[in-house]
N, C-alpha and C. Protein backbone atom coordinates (compact mmCIF):
# COMPACT_ATOMS: atom_id res chain seq x y z
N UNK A 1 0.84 -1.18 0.00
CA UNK A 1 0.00 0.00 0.00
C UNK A 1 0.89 1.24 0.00
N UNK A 2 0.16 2.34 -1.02
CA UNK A 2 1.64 3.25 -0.88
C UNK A 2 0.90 3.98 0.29
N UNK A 3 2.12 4.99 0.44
CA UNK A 3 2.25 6.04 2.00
C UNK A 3 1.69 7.23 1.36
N UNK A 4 0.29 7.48 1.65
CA UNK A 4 -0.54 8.17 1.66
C UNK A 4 -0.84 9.02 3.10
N UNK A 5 -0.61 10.13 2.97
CA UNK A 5 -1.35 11.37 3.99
C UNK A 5 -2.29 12.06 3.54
N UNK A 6 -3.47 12.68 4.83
CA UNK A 6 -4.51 13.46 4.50
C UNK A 6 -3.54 14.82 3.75
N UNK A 7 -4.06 15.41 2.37
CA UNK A 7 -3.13 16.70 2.23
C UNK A 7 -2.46 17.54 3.13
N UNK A 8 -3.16 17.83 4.44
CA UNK A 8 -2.93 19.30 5.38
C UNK A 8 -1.60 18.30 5.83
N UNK A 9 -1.65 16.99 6.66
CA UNK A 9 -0.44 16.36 7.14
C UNK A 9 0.83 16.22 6.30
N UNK A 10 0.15 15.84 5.07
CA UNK A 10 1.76 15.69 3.67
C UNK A 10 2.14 17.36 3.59
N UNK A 11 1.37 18.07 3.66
CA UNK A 11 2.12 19.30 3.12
C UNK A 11 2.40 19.88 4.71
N UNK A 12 2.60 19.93 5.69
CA UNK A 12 2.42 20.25 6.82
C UNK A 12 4.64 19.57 7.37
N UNK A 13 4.45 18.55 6.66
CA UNK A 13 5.74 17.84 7.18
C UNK A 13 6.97 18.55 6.38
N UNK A 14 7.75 18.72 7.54
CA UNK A 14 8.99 19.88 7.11
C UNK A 14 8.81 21.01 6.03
N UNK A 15 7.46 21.65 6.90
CA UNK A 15 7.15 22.30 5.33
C UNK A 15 7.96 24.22 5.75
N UNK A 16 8.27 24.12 4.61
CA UNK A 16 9.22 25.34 4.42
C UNK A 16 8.67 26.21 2.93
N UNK A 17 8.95 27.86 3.64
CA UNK A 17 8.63 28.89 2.97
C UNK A 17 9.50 29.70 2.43
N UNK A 18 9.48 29.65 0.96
CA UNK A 18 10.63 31.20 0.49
C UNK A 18 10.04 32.14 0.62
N UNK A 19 10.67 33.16 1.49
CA UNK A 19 9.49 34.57 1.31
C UNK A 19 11.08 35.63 0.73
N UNK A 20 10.69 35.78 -0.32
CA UNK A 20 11.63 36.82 -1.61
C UNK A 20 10.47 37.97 -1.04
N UNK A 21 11.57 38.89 0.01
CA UNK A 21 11.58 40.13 -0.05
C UNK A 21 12.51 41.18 0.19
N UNK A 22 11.86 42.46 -0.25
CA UNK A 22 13.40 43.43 -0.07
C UNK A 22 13.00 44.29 0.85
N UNK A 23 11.85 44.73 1.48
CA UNK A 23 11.39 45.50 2.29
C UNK A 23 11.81 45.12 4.25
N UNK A 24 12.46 45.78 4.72
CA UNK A 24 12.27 44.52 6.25
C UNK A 24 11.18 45.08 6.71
N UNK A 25 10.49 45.96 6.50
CA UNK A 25 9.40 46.39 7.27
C UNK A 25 8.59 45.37 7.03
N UNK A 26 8.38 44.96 5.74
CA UNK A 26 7.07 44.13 5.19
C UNK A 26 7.51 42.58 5.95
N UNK A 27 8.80 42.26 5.99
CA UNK A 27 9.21 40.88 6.16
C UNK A 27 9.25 40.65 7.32
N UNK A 28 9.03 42.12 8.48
CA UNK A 28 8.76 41.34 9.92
C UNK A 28 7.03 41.47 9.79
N UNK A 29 6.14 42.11 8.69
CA UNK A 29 4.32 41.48 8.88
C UNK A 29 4.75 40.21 8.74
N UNK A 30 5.05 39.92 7.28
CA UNK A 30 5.17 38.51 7.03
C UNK A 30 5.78 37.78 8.14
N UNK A 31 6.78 37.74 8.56
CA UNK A 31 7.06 37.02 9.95
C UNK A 31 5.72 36.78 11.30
N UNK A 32 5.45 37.92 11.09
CA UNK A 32 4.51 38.11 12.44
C UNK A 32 3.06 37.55 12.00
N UNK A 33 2.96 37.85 10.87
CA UNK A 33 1.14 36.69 10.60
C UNK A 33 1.55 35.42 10.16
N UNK A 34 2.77 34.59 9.58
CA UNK A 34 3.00 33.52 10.02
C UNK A 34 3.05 33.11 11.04
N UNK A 35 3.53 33.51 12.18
CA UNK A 35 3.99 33.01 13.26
C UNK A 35 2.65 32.85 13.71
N UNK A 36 1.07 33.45 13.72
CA UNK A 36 0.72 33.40 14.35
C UNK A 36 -0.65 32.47 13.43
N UNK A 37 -0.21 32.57 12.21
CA UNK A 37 -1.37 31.66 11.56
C UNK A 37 -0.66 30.58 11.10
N UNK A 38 0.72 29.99 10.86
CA UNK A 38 1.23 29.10 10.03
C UNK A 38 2.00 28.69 10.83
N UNK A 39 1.92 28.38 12.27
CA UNK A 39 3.31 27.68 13.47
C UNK A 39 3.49 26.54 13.08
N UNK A 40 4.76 26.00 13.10
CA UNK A 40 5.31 25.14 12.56
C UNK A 40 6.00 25.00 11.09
N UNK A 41 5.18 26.17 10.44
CA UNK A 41 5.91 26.86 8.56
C UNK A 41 6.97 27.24 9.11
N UNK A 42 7.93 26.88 8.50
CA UNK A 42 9.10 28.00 8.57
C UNK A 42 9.70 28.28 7.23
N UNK A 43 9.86 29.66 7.65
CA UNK A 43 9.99 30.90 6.54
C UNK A 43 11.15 31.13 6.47
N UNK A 44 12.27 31.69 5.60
CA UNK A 44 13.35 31.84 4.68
C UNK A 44 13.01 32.48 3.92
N UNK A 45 14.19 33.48 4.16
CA UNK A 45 13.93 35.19 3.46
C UNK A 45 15.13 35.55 2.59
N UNK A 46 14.76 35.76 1.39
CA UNK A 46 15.61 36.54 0.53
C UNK A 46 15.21 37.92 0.29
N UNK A 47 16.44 38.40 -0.08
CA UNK A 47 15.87 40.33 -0.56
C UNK A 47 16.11 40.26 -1.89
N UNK A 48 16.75 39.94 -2.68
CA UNK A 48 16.85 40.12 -3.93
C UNK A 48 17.11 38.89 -5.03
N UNK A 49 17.57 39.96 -6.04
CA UNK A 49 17.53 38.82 -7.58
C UNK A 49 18.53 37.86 -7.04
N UNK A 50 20.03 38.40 -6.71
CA UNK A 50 21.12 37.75 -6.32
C UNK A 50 20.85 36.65 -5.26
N UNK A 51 20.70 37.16 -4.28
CA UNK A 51 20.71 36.18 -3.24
C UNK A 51 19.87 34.92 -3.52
N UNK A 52 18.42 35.54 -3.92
CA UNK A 52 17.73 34.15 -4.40
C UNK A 52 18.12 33.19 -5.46
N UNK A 53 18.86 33.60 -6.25
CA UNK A 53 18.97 32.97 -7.18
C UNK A 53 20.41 31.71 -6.65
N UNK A 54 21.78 32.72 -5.91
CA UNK A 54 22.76 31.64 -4.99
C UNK A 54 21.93 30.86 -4.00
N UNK A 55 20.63 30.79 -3.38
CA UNK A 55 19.92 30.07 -2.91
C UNK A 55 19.40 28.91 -3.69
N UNK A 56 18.69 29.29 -4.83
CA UNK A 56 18.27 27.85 -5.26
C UNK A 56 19.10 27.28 -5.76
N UNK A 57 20.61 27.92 -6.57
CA UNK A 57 21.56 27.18 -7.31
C UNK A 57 22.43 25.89 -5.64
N UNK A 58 22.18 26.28 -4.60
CA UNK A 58 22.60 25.86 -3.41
C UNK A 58 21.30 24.66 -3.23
N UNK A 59 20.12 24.34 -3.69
CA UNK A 59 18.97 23.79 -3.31
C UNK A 59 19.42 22.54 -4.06
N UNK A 60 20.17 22.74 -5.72
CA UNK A 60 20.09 21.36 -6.63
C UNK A 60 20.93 20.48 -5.81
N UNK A 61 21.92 20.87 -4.58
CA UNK A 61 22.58 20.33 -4.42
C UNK A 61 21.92 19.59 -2.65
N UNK A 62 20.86 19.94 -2.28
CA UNK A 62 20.39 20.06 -0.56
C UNK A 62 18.86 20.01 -0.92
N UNK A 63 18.27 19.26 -1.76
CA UNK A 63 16.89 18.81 -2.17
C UNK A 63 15.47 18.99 -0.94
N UNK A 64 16.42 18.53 0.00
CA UNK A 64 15.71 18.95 1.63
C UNK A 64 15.40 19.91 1.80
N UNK A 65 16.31 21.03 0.85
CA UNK A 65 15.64 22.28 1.64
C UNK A 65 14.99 23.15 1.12
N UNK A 66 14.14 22.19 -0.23
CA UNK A 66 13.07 22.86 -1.58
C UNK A 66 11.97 23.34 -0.09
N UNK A 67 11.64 24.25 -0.77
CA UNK A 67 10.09 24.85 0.13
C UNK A 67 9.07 24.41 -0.42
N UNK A 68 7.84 24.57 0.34
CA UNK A 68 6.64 23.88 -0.32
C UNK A 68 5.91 24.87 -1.17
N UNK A 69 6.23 26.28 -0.82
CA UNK A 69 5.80 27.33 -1.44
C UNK A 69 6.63 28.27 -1.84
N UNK A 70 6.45 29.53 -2.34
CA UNK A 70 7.32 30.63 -2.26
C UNK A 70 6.49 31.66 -2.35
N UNK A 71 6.66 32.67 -1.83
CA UNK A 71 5.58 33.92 -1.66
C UNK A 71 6.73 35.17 -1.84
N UNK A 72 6.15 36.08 -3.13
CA UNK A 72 7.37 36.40 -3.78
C UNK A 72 6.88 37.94 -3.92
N UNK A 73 7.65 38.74 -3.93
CA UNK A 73 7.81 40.22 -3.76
C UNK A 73 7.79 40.52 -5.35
N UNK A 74 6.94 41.13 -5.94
CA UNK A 74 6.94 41.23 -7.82
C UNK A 74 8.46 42.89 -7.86
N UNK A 75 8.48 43.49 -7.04
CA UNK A 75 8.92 44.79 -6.80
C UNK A 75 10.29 44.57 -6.07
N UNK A 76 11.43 44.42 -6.53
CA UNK A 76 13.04 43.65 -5.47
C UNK A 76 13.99 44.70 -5.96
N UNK A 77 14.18 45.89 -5.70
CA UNK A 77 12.92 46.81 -5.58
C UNK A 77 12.63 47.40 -7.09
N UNK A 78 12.98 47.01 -8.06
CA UNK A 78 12.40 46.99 -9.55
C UNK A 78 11.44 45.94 -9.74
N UNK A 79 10.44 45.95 -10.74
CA UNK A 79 9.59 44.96 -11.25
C UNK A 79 10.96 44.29 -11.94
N UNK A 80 11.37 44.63 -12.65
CA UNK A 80 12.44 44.04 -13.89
C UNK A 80 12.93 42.74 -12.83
N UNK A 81 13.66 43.34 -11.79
CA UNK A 81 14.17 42.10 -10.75
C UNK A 81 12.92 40.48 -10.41
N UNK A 82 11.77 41.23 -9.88
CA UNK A 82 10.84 40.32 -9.71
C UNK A 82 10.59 39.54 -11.03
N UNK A 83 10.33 40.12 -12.30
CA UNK A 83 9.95 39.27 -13.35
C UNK A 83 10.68 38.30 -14.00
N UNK A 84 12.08 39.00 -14.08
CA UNK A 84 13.44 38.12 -14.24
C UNK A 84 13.70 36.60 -13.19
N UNK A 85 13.20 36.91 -11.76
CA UNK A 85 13.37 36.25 -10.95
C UNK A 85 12.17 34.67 -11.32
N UNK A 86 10.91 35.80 -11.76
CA UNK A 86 10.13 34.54 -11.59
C UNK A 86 9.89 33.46 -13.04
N UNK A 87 10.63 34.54 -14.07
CA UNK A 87 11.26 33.90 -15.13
C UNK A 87 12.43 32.56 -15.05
N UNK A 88 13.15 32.48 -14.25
CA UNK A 88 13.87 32.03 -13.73
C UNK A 88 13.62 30.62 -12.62
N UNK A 89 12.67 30.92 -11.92
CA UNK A 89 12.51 30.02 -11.33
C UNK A 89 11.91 29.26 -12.37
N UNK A 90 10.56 29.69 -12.90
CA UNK A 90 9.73 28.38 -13.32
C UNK A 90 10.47 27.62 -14.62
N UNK A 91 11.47 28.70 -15.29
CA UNK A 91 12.11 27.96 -16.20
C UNK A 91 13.44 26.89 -15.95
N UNK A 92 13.39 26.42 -14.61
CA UNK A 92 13.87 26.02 -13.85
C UNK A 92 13.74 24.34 -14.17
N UNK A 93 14.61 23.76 -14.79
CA UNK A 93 14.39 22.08 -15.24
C UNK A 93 14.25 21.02 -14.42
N UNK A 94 14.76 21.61 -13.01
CA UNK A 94 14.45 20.71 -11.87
C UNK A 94 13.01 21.03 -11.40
N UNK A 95 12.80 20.07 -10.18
CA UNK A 95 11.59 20.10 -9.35
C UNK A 95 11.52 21.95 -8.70
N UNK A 96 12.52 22.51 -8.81
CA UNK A 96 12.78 23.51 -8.28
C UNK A 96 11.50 24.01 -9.16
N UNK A 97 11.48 24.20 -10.37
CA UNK A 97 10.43 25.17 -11.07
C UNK A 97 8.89 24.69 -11.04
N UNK A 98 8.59 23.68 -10.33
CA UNK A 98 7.35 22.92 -10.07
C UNK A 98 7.26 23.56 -8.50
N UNK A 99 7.36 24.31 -8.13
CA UNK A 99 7.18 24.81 -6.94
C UNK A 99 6.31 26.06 -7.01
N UNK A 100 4.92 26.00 -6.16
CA UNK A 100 4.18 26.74 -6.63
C UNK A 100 4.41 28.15 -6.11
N UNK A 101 4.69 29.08 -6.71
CA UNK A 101 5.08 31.05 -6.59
C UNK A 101 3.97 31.68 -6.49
N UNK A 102 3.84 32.36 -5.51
CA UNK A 102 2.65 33.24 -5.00
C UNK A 102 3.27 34.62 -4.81
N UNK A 103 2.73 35.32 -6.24
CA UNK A 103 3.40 37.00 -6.15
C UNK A 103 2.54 37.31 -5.08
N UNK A 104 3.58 38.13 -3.80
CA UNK A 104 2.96 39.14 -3.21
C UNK A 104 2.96 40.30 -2.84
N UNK A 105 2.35 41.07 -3.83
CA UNK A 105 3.04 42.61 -4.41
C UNK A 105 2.22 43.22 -4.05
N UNK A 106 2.56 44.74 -3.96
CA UNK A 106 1.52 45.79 -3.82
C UNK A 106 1.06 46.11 -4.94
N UNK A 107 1.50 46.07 -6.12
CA UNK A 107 0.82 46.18 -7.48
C UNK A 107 -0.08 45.89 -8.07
N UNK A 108 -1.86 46.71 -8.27
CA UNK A 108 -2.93 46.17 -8.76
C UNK A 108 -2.77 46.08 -9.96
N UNK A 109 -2.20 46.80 -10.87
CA UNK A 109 -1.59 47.03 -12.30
C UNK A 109 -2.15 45.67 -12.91
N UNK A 110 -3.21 46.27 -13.84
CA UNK A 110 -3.76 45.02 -14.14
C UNK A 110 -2.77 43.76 -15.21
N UNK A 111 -1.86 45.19 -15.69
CA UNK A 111 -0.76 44.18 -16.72
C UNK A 111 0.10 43.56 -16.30
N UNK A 112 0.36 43.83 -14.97
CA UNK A 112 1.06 43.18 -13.30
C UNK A 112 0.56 41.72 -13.34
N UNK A 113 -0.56 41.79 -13.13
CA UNK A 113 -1.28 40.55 -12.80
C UNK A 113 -1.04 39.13 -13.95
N UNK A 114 -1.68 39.68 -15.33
CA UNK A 114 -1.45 38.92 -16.50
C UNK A 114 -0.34 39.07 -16.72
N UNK A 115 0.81 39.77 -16.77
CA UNK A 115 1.94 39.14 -16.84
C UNK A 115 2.85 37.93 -15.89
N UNK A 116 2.17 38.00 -14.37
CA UNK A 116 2.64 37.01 -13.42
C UNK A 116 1.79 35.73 -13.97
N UNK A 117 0.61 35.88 -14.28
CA UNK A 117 0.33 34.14 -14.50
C UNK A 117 0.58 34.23 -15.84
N UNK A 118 1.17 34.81 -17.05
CA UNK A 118 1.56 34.37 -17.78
C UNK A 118 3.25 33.80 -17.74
N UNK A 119 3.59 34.28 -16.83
CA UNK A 119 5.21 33.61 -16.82
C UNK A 119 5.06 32.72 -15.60
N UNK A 120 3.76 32.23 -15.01
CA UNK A 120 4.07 31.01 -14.45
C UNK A 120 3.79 30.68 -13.09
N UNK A 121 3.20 32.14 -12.46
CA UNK A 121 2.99 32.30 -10.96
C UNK A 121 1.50 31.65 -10.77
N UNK A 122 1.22 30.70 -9.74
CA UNK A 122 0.14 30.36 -8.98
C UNK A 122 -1.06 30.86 -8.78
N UNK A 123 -0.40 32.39 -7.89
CA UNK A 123 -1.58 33.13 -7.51
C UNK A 123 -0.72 34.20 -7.56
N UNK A 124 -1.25 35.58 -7.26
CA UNK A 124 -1.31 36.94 -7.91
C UNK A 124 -1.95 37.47 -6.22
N UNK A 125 -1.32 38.36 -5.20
CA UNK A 125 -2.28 38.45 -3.92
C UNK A 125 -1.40 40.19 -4.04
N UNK A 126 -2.42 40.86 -3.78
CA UNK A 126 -2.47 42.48 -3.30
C UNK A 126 -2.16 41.97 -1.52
N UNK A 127 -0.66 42.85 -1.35
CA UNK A 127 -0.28 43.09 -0.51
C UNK A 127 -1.48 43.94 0.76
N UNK A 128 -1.74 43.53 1.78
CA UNK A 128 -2.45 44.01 2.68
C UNK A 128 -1.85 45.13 3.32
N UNK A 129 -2.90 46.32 3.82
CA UNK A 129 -2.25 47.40 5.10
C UNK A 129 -2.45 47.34 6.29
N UNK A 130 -3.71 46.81 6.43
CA UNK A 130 -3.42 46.73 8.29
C UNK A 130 -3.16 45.33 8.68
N UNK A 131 -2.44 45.58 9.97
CA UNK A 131 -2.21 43.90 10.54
C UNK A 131 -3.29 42.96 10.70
N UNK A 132 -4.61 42.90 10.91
CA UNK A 132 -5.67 42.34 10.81
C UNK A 132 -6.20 41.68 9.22
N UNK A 133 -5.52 42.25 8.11
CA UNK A 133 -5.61 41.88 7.14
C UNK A 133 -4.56 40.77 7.13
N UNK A 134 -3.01 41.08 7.28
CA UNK A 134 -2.23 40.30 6.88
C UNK A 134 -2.47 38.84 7.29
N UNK A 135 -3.07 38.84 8.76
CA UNK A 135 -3.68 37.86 9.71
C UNK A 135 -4.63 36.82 8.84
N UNK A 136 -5.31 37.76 8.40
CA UNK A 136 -6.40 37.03 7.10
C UNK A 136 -5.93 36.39 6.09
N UNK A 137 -4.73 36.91 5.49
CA UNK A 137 -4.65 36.36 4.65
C UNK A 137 -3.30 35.11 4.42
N UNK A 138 -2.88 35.36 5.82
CA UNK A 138 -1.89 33.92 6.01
C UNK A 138 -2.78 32.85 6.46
N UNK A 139 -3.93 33.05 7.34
CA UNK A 139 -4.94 32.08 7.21
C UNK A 139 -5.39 31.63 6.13
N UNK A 140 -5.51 32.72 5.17
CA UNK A 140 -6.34 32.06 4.14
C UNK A 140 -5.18 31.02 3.14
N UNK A 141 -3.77 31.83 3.45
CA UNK A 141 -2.91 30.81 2.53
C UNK A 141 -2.87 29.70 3.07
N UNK A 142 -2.75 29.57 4.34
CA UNK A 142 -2.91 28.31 5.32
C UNK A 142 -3.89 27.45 4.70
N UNK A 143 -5.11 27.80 4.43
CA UNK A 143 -6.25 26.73 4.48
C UNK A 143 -5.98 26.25 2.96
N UNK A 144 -5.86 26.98 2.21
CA UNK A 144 -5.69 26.91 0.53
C UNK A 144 -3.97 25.67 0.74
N UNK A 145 -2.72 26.27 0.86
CA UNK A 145 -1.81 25.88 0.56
C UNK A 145 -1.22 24.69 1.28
N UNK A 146 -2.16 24.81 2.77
CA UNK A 146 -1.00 23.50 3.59
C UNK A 146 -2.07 22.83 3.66
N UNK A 147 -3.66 23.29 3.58
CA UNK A 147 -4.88 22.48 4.48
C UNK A 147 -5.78 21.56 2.93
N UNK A 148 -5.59 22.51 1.82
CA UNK A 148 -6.37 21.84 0.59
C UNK A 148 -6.08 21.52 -0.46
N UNK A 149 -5.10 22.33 -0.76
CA UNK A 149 -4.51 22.13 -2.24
C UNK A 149 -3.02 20.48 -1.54
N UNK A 150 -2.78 19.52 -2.44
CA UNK A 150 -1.93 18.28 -2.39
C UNK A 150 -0.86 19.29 -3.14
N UNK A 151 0.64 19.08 -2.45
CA UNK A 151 1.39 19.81 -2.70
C UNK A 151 2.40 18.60 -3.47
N UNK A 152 3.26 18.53 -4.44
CA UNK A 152 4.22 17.87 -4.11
C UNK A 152 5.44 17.56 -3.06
N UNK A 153 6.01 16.60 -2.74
CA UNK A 153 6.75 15.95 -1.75
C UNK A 153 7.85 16.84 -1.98
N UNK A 154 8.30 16.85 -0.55
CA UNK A 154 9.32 18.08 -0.97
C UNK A 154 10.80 17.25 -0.98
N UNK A 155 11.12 16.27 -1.25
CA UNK A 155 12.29 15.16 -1.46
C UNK A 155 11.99 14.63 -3.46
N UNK A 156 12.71 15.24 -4.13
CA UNK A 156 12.51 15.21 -4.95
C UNK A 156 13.90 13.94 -5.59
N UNK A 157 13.42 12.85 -6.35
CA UNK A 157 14.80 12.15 -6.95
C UNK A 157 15.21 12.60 -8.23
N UNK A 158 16.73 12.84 -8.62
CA UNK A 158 17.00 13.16 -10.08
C UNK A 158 17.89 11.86 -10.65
């Protein structure tokens, strides 16, 4: 019989977050409505094109430490950086580019939007302003990303 988990438990086990941002103001919300809606996620922070990119080239080699998600800043602090970036990942030949990217930008720009799911992003989320929002909406990634949606295994073989 294979080794089957309810989704929330398979995606729940060593589950790890890229959060690609350049702001620290924004990256201690994000810290602080994880911590209090996603305990047990743990989050990993990049600020830019560079760093993220010596991060995943560091991942082909440490498969363990693919994330189950990535929640991604479209603005690092150019769009050009974010689009390049998310160009990059999904064109990505490993399991690395099967990893689902959740822009989370302040940008309603509607050509913002269709250009992120045309190069490959998941979901598309308008950055929140008050802390009661952000609260909302790590719950809501919670229920969507660790509680409903079947994620792939984050031990990938090549």
């Amino acid at each position: 019989m294979p080794n089957t988990l309810t989704p929330s438990k398979a995606n729940l086990r060593n589950a790890k977050v890229l959060v690609i941002e350049d702001n620290d103001d924004q990256w201690l919300l994000i810290q602080q409505a994880m911590s209090h809606c996603m305990s047990g996620v743990t989050a990993q922070r990049t600020a830019n094109l560079t760093q993220t990119v010596a991060l995943i080239e560091s991942w082909h080699y440490q498969e363990w430490e693919y994330p189950k998600l990535i929640l991604m800043d479209l603005y690092l602090p150019a769009s050009s950086d974010g689009w390049e970036l998310l160009k990059q990942i999904k064109a990505t030949s490993t399991a690395i580019g099967k990893i689902p990217v959740v822009v989370l930008t302040v940008s309603t720009d509607r050509a913002d939007i269709g250009q992120a799911y045309q190069l490959g992003a998941s979901a598309y989320v308008v950055k929140p302003i008050e802390f009661t929002d952000w609260l909302t909406l790590f719950r809501d990634l919670r229920t969507y990303w660790w509680e409903t949606a079947t994620l792939p295994p984050t031990h990938y073989g090549f």
